[in-house]
C-alpha atoms as a PDB file:
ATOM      1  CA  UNK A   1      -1.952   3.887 -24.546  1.00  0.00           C
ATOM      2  CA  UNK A   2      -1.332   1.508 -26.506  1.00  0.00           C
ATOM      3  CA  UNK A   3      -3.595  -0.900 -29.387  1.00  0.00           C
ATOM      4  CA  UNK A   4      -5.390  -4.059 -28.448  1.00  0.00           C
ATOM      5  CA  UNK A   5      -7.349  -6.265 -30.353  1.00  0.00           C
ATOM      6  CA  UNK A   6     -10.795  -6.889 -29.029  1.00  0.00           C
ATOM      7  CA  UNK A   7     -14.305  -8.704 -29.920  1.00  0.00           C
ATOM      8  CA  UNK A   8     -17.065  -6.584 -31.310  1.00  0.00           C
ATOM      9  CA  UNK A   9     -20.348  -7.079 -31.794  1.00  0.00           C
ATOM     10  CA  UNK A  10     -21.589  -5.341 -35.119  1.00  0.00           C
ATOM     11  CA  UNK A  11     -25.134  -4.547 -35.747  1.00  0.00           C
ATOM     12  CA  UNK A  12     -25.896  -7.900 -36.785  1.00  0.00           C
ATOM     13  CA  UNK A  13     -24.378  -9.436 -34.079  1.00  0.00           C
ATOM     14  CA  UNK A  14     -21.583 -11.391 -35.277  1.00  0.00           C
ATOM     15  CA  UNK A  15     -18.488 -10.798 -34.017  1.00  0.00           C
ATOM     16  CA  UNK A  16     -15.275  -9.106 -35.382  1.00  0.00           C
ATOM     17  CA  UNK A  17     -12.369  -8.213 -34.026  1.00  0.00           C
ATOM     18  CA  UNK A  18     -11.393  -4.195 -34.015  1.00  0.00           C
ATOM     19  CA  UNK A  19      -9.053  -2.492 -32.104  1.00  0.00           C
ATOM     20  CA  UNK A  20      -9.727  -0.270 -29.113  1.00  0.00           C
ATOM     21  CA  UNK A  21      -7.850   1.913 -26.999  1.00  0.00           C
ATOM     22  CA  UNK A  22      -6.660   0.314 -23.509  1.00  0.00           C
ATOM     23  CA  UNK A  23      -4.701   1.733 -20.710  1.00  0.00           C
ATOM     24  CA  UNK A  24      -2.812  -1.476 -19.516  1.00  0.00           C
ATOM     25  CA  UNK A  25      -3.852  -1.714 -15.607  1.00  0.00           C
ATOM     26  CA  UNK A  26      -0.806  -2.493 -14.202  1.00  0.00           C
ATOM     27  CA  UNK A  27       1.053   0.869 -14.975  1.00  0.00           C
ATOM     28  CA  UNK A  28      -2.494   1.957 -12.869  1.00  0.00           C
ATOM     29  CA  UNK A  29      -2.201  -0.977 -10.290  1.00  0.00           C
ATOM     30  CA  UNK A  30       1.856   0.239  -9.519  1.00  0.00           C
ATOM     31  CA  UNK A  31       0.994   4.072  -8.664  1.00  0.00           C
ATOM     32  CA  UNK A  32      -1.512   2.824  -6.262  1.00  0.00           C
ATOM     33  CA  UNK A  33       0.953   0.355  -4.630  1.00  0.00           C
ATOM     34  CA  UNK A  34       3.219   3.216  -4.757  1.00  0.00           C
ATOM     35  CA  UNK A  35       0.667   5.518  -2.723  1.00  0.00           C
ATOM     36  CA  UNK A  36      -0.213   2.947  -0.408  1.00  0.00           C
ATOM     37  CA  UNK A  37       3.299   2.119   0.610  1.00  0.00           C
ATOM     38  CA  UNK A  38       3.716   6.412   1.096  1.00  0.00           C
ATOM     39  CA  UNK A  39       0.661   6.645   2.990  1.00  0.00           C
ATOM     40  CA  UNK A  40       2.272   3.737   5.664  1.00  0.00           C
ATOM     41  CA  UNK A  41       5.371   5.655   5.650  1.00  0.00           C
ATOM     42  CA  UNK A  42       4.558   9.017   5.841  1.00  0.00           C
ATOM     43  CA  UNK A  43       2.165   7.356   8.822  1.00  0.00           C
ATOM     44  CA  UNK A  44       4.834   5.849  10.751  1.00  0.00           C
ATOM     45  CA  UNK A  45       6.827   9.006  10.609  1.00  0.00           C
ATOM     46  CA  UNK A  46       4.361  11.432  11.277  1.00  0.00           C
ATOM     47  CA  UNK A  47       4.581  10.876  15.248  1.00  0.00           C
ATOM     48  CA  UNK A  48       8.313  11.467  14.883  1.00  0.00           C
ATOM     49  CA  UNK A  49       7.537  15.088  13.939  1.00  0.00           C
ATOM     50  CA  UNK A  50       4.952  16.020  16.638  1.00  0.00           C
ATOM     51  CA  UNK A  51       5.993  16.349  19.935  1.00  0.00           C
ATOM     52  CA  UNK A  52       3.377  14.407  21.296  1.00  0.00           C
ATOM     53  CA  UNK A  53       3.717  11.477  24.502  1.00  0.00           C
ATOM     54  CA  UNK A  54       4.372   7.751  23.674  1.00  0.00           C
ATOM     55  CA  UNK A  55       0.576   7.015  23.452  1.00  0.00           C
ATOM     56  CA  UNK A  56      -0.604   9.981  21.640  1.00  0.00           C
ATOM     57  CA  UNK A  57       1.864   9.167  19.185  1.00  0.00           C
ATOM     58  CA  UNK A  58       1.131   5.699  18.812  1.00  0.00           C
ATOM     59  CA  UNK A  59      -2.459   6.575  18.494  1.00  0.00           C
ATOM     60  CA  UNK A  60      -1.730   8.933  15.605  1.00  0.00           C
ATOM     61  CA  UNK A  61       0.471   6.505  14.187  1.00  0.00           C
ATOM     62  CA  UNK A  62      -2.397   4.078  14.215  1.00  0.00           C
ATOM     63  CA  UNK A  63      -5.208   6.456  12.998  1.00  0.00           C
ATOM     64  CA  UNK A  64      -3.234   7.310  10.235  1.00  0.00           C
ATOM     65  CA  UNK A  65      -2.274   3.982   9.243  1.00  0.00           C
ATOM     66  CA  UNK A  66      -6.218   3.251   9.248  1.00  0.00           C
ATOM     67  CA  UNK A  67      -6.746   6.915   7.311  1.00  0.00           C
ATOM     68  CA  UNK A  68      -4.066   5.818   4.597  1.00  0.00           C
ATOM     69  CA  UNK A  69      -5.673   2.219   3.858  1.00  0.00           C
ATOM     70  CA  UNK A  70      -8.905   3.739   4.281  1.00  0.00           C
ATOM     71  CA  UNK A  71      -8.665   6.177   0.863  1.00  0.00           C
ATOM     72  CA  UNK A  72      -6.909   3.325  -1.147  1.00  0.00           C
ATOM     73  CA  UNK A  73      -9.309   0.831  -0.678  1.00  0.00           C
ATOM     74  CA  UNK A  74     -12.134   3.888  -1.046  1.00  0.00           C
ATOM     75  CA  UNK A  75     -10.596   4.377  -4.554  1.00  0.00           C
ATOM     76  CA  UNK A  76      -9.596   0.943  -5.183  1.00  0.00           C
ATOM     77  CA  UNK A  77     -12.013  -1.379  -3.730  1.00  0.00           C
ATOM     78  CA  UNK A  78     -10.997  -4.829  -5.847  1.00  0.00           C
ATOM     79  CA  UNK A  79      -8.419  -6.770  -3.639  1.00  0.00           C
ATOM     80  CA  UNK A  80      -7.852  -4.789  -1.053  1.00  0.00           C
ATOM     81  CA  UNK A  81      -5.300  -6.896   0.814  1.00  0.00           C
ATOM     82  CA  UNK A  82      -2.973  -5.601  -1.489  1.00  0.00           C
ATOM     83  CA  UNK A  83      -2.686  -2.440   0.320  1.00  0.00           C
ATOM     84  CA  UNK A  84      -2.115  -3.824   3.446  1.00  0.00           C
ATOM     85  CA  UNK A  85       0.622  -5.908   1.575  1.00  0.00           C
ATOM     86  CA  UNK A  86       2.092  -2.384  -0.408  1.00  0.00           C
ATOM     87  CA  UNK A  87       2.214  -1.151   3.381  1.00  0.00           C
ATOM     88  CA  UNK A  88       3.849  -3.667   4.538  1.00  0.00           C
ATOM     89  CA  UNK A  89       6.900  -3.780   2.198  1.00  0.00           C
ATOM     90  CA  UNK A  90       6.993  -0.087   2.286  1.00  0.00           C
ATOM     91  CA  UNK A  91       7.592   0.113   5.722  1.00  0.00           C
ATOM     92  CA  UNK A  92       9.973  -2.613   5.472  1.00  0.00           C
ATOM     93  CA  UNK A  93      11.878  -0.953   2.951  1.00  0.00           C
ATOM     94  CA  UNK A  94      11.975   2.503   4.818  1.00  0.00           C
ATOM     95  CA  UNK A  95      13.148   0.356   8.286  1.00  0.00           C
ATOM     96  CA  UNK A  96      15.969  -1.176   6.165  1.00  0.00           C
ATOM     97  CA  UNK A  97      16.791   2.570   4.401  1.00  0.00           C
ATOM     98  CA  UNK A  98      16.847   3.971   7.959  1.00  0.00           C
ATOM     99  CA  UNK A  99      19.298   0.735   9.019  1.00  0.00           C
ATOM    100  CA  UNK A 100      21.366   1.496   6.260  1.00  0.00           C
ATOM    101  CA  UNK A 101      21.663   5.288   6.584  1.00  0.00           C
ATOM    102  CA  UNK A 102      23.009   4.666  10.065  1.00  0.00           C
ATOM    103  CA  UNK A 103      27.117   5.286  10.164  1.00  0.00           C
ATOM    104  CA  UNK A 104      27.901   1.660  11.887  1.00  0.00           C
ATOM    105  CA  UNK A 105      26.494  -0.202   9.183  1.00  0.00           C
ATOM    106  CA  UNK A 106      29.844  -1.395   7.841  1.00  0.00           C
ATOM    107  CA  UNK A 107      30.156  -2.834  11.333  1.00  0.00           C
ATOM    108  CA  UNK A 108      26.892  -4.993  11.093  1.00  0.00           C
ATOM    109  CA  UNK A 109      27.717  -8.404  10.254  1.00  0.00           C
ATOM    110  CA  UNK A 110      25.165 -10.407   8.235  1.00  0.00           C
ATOM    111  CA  UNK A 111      23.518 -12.083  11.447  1.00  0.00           C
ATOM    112  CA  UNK A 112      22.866  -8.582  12.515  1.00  0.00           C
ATOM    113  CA  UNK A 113      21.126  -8.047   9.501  1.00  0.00           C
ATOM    114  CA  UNK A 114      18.770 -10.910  10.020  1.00  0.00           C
ATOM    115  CA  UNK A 115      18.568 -10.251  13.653  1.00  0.00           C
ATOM    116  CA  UNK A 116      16.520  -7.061  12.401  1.00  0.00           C
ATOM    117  CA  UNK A 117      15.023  -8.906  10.046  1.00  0.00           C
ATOM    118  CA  UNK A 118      13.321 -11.034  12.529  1.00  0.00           C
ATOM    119  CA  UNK A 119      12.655  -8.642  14.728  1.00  0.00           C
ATOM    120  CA  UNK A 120      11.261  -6.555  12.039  1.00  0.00           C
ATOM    121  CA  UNK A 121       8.606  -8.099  10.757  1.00  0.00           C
ATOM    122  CA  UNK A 122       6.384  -8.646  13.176  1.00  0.00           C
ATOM    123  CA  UNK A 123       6.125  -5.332  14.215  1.00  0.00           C
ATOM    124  CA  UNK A 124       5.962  -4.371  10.335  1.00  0.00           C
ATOM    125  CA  UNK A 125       2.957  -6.699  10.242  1.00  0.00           C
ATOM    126  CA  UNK A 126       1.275  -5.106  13.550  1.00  0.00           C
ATOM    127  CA  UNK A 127       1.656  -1.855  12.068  1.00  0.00           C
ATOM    128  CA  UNK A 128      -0.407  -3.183   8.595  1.00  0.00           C
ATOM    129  CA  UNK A 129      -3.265  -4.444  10.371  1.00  0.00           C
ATOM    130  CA  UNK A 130      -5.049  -0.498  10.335  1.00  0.00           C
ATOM    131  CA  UNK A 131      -4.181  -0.505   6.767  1.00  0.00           C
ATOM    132  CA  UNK A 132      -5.664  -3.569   5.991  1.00  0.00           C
ATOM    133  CA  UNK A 133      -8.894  -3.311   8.002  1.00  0.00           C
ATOM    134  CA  UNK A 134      -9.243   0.640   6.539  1.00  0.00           C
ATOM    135  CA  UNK A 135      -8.965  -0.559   3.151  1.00  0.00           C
ATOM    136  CA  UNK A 136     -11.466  -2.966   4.111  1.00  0.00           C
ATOM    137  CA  UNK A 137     -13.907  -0.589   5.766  1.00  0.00           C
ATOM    138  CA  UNK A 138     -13.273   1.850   2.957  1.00  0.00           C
ATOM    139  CA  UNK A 139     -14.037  -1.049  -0.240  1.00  0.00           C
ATOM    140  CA  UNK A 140     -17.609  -1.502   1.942  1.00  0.00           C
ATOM    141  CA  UNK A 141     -17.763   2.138   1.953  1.00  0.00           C
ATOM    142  CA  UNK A 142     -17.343   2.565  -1.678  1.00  0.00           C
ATOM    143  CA  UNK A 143     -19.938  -0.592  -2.613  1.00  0.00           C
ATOM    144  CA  UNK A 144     -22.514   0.328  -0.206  1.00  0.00           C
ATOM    145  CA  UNK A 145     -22.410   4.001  -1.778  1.00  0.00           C
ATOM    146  CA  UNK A 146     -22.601   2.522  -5.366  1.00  0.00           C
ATOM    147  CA  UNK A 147     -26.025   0.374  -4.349  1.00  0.00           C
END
């Protein structure tokens, strides 16, 4: 926690300035990027673990993409592109882990590299679509239930 200084009102109503406890938000803001980029992992490599068919696994893939944004736009409703956006570089950032865990990478010259690059992102941004309409859905959600 740390101090900030802030206007208050005192019971004459003219301001002063005190100081008040306040959690900064971005510390906040950063473990919720940080979920929503686990929840877009951990749904992209969920289907790897079942033994499910191509389209059963895409269609868990997909529901849990939609689950994932779904709760972090449920518990934070303000901007909720932003998890579609955490999703996105997550995944890209566990494609580009998985690239570089693979034995041939000192083999990969750097047009390789951007060869998956390209061919990367627009599946990374298919894959962030559930996210972004859950987290969507779930911000309604949460405002409807506070009316």
């Amino acid at each position: 926690m740390t101090l900030l200084s802030k206007q208050v009102r005192d019971s004459r109503g003219h301001n002063s300035v005190g100081k008040a406890d306040v959690q900064p938000r971005h510390s906040i803001d950063l473990v919720w990027w940080v979920i929503a980029g686990l929840f877009s992992v951990a749904a992209l490599r969920l289907p790897e673990v079942t033994g499910f068919d191509l389209g059963t696994r895409e269609l868990v893939c997909q529901a849990g993409l939609f689950l994932g944004g779904l709760v972090v736009g449920a518990y934070r409703p303000r901007r909720a592109w932003r998890w579609a956006l955490a999703g996105f570089l997550a995944v890209g950032l566990s494609d580009f882990a998985h690239l570089g865990s693979q034995s041939h990478l000192p083999e990969l010259e750097f047009h390789d590299m951007l060869s998956h690059l390209t061919h990367g992102v627009p599946d990374w941004a298919l894959h962030t679509l559930p996210v972004l309409v859950g987290a969507y859905v779930g911000a309604f959600l949460r405002r409807e239930s506070l009316d």
